[in-house]
N, C-alpha and C. Protein backbone atom coordinates (compact mmCIF):
# COMPACT_ATOMS: atom_id res chain seq x y z
N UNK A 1 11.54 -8.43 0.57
CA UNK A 1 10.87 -7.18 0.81
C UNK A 1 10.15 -6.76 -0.48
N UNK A 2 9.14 -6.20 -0.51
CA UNK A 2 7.96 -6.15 -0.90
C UNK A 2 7.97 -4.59 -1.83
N UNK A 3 8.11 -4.48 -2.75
CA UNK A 3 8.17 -2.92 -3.25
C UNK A 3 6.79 -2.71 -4.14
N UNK A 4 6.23 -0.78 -3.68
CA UNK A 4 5.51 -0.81 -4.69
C UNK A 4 5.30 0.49 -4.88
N UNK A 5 5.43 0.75 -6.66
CA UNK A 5 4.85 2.40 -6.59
C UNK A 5 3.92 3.36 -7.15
N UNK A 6 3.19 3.67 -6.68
CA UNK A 6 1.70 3.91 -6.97
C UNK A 6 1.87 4.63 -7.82
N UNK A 7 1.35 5.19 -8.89
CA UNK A 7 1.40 6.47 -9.49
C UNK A 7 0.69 7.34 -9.59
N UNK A 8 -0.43 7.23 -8.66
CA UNK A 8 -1.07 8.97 -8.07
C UNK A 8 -2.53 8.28 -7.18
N UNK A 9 -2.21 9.30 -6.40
CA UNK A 9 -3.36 9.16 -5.44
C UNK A 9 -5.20 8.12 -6.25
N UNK A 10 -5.58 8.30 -7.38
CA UNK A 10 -6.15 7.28 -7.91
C UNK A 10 -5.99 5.88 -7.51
N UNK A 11 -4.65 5.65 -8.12
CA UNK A 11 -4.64 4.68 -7.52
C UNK A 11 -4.67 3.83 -6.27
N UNK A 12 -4.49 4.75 -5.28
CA UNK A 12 -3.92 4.35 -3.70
C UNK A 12 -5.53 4.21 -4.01
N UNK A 13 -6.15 4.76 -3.87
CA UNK A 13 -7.85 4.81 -3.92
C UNK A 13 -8.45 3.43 -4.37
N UNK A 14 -7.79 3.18 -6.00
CA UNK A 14 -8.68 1.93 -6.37
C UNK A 14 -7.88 0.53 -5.50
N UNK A 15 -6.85 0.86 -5.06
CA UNK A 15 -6.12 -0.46 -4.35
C UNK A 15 -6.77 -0.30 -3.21
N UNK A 16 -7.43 0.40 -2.62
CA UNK A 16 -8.44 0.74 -1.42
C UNK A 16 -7.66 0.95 -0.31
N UNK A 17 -6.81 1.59 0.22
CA UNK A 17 -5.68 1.64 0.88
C UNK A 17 -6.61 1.78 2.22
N UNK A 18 -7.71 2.72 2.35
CA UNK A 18 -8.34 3.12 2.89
C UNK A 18 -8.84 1.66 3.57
N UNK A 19 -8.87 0.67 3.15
CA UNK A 19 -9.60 -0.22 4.02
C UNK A 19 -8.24 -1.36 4.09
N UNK A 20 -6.89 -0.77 3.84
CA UNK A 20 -5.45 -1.58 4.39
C UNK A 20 -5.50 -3.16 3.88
N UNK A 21 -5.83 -3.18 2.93
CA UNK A 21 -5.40 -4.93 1.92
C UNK A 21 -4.55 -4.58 1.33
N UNK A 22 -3.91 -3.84 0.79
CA UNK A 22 -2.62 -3.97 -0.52
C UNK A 22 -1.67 -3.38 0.84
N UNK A 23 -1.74 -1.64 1.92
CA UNK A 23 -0.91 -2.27 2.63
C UNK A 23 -0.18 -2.99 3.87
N UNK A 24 -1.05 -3.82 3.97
CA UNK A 24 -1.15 -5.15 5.11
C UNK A 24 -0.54 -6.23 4.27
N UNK A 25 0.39 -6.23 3.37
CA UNK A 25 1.22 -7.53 2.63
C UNK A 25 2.33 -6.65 2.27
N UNK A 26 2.74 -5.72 2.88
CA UNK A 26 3.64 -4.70 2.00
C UNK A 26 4.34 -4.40 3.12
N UNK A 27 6.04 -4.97 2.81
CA UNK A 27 7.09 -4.58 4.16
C UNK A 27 7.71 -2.83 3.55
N UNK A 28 7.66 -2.77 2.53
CA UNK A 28 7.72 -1.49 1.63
C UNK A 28 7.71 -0.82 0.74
N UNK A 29 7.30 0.43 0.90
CA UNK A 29 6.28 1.44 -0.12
C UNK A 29 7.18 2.12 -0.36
N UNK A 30 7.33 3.17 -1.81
CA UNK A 30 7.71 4.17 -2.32
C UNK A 30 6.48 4.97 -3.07
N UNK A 31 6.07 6.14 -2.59
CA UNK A 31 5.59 6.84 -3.30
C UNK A 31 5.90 8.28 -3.45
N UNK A 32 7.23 8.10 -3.78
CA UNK A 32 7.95 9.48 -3.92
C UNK A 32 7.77 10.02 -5.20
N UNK A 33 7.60 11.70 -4.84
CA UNK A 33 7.30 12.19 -6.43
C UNK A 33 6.17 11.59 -6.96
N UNK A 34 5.05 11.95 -6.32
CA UNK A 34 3.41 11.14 -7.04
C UNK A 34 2.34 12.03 -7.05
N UNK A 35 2.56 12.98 -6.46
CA UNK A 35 1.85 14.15 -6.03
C UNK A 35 0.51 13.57 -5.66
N UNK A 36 0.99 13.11 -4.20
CA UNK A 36 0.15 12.98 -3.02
C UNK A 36 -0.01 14.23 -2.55
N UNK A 37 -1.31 14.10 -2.15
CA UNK A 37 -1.61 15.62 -1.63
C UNK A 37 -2.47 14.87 -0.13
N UNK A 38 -2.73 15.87 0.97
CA UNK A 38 -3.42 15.95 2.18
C UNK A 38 -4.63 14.29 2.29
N UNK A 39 -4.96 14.54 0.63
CA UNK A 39 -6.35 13.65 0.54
C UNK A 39 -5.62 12.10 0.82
N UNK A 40 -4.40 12.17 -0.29
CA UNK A 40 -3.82 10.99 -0.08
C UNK A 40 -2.91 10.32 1.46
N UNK A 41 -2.18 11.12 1.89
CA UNK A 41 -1.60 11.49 3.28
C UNK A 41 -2.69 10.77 4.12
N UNK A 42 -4.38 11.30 4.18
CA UNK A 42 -5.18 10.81 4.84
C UNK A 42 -5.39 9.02 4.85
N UNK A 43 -5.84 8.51 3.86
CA UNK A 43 -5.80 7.06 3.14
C UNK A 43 -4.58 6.97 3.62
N UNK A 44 -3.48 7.16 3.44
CA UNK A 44 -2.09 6.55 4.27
C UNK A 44 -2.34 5.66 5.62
N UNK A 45 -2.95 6.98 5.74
CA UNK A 45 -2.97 7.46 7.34
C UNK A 45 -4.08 6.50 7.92
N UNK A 46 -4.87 6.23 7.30
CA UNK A 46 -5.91 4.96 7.72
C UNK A 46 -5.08 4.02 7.56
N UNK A 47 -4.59 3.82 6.83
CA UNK A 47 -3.80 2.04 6.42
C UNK A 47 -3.24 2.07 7.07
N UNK A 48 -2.63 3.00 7.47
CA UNK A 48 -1.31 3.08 8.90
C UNK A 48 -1.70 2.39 10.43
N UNK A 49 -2.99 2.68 10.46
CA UNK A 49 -3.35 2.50 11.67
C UNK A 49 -3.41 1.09 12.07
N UNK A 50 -3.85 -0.08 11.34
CA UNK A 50 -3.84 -1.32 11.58
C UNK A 50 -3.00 -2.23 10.67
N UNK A 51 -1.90 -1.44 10.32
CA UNK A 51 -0.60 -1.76 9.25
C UNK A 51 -0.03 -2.59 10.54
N UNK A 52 0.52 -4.11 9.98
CA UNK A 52 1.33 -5.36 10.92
C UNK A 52 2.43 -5.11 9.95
N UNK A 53 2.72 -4.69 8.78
CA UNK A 53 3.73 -5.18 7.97
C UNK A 53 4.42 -4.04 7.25
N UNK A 54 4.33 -2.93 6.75
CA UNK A 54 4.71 -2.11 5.91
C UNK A 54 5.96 -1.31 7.36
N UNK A 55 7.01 -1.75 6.72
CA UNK A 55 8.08 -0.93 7.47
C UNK A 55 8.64 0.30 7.18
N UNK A 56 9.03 0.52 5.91
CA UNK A 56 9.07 1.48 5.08
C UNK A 56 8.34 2.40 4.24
N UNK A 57 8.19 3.83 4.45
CA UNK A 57 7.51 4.50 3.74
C UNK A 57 8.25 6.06 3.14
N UNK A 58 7.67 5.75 1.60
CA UNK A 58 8.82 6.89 1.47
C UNK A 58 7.52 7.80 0.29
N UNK A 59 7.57 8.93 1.29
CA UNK A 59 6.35 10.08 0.83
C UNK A 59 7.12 11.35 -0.14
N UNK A 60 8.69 11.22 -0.15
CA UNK A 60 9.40 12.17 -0.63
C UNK A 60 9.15 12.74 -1.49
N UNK A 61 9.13 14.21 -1.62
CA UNK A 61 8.55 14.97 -2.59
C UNK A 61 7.40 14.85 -3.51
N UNK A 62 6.16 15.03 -2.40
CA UNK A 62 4.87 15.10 -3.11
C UNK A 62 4.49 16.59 -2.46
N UNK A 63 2.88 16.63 -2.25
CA UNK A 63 2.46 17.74 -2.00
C UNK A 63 1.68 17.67 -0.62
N UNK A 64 2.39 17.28 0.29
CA UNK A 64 1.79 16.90 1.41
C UNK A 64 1.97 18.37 2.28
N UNK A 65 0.67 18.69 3.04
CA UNK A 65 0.87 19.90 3.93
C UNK A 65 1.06 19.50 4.89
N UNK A 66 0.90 20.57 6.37
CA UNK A 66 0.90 20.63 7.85
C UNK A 66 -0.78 19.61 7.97
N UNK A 67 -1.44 19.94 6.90
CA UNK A 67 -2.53 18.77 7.23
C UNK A 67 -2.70 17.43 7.27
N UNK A 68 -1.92 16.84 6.32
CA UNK A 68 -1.33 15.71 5.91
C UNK A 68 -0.63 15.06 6.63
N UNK A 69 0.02 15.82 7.75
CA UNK A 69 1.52 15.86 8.48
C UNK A 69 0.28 14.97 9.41
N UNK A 70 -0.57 16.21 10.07
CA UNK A 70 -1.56 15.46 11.36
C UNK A 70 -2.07 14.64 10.91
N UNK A 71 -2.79 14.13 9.68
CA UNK A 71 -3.34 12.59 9.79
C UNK A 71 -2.49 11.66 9.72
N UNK A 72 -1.05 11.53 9.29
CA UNK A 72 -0.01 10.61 9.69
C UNK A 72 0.80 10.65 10.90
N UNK A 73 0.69 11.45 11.52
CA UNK A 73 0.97 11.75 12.86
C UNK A 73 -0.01 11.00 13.91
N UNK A 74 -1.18 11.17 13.35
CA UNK A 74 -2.33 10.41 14.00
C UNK A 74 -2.11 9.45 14.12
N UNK A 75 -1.76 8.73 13.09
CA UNK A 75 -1.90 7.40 12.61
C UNK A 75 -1.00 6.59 13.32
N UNK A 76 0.23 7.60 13.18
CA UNK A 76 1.65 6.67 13.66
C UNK A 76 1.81 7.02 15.16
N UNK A 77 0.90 7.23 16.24
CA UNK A 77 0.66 7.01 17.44
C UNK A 77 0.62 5.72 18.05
N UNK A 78 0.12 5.03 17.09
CA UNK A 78 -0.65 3.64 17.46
C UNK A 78 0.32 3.01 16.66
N UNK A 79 0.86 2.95 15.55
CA UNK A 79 1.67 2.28 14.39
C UNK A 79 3.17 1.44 14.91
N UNK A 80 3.33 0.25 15.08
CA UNK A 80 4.57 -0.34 15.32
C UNK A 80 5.43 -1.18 14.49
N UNK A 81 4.63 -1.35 13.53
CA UNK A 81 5.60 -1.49 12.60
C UNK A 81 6.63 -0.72 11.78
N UNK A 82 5.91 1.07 11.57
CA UNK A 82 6.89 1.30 10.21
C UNK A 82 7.98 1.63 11.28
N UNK A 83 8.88 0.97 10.42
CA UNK A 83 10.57 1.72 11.12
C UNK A 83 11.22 3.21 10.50
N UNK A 84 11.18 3.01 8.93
CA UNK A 84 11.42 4.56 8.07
C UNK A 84 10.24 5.15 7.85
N UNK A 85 10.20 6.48 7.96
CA UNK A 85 9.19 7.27 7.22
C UNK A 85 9.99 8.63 6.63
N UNK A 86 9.61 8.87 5.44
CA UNK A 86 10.62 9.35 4.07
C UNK A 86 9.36 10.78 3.99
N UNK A 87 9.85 12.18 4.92
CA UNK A 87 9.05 13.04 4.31
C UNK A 87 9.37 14.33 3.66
N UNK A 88 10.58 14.49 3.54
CA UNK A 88 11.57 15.29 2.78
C UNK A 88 11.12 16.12 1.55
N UNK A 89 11.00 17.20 1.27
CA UNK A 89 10.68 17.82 -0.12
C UNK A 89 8.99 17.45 0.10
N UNK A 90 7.92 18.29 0.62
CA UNK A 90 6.52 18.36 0.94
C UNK A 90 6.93 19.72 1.24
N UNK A 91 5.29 20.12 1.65
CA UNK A 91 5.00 21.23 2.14
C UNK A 91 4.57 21.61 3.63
N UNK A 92 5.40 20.62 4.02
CA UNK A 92 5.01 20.98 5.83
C UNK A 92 5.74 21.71 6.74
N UNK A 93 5.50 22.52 7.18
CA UNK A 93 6.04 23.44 7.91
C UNK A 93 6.47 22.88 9.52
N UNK A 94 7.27 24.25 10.20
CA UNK A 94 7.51 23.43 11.58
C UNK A 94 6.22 23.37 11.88
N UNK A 95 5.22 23.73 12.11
CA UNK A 95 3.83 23.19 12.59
C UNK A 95 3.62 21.57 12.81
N UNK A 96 3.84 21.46 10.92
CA UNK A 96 3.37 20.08 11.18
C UNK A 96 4.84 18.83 11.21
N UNK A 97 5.85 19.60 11.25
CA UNK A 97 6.57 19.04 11.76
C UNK A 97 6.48 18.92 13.43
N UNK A 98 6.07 19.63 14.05
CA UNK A 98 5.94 19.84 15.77
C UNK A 98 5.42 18.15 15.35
N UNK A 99 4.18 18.29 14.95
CA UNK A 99 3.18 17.55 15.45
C UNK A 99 3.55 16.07 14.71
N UNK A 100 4.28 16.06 14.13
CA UNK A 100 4.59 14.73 13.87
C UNK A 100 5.85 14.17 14.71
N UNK A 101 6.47 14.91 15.39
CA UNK A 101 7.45 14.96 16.39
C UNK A 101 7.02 14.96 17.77
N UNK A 102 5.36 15.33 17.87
CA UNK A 102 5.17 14.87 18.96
C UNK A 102 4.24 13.53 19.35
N UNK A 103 3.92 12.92 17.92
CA UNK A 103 3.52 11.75 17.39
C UNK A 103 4.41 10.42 17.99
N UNK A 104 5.63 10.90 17.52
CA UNK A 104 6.98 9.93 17.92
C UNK A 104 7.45 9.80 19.00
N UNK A 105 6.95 10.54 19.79
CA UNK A 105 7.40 10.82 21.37
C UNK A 105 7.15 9.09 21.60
N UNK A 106 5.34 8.86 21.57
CA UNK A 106 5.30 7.82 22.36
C UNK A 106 5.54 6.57 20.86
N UNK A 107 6.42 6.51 19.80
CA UNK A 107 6.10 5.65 19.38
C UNK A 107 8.09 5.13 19.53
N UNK A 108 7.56 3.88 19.66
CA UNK A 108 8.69 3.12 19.82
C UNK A 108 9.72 2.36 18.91
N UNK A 109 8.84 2.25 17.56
CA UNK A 109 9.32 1.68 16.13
C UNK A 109 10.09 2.80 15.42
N UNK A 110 9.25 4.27 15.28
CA UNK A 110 10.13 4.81 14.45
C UNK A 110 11.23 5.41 14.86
């Protein structure tokens, strides 16, 4: 298993997450405490979508909102690989907790 940990949204950027090569070889991520914010959450949230391999994700204590919440919520509609997702200590409210709870309804992995 595959570990890796970014150290701030920059980087998720120059590893291009956004177009899913660094994580499409990655069974699991830690980017806890990196102060990811909404922007980063988003780029997740793309890689998420045609992610075969990243099982684990651990977002714990960054700065993720109820906005952040919906583009990984989005994402992980379609998503069958990740099995953990780590969102503990953010800034999301039941809002975007609803909506990432109603994300999971139809997903079968997490």
């Amino acid at each position: 298993m595959h570990k890796y940990k970014v150290q701030s949204v920059a980087a998720v950027e120059a590893c291009g997450w956004s177009a899913i090569p660094c994580v499409g070889v990655l069974s699991s991520s830690i980017e806890q405490d990196n102060n990811i914010t909404d922007e980063g959450a988003g780029l997740l949230a793309d890689a998420l979508r045609g992610n075969t391999a990243l099982e684990r994700l651990n977002l714990h204590d960054n700065n993720i909102t109820d906005r952040g919440a919906r583009l990984l919520a989005d994402a992980l509609r379609g998503n069958t690989a990740l099995k953990m997702l780590y969102l503990g200590q953010n800034n999301i409210t039941d809002r975007g907790a609803g909506l990432l709870a109603d994300a999971l309804r139809g997903n079968t992995a997490l």
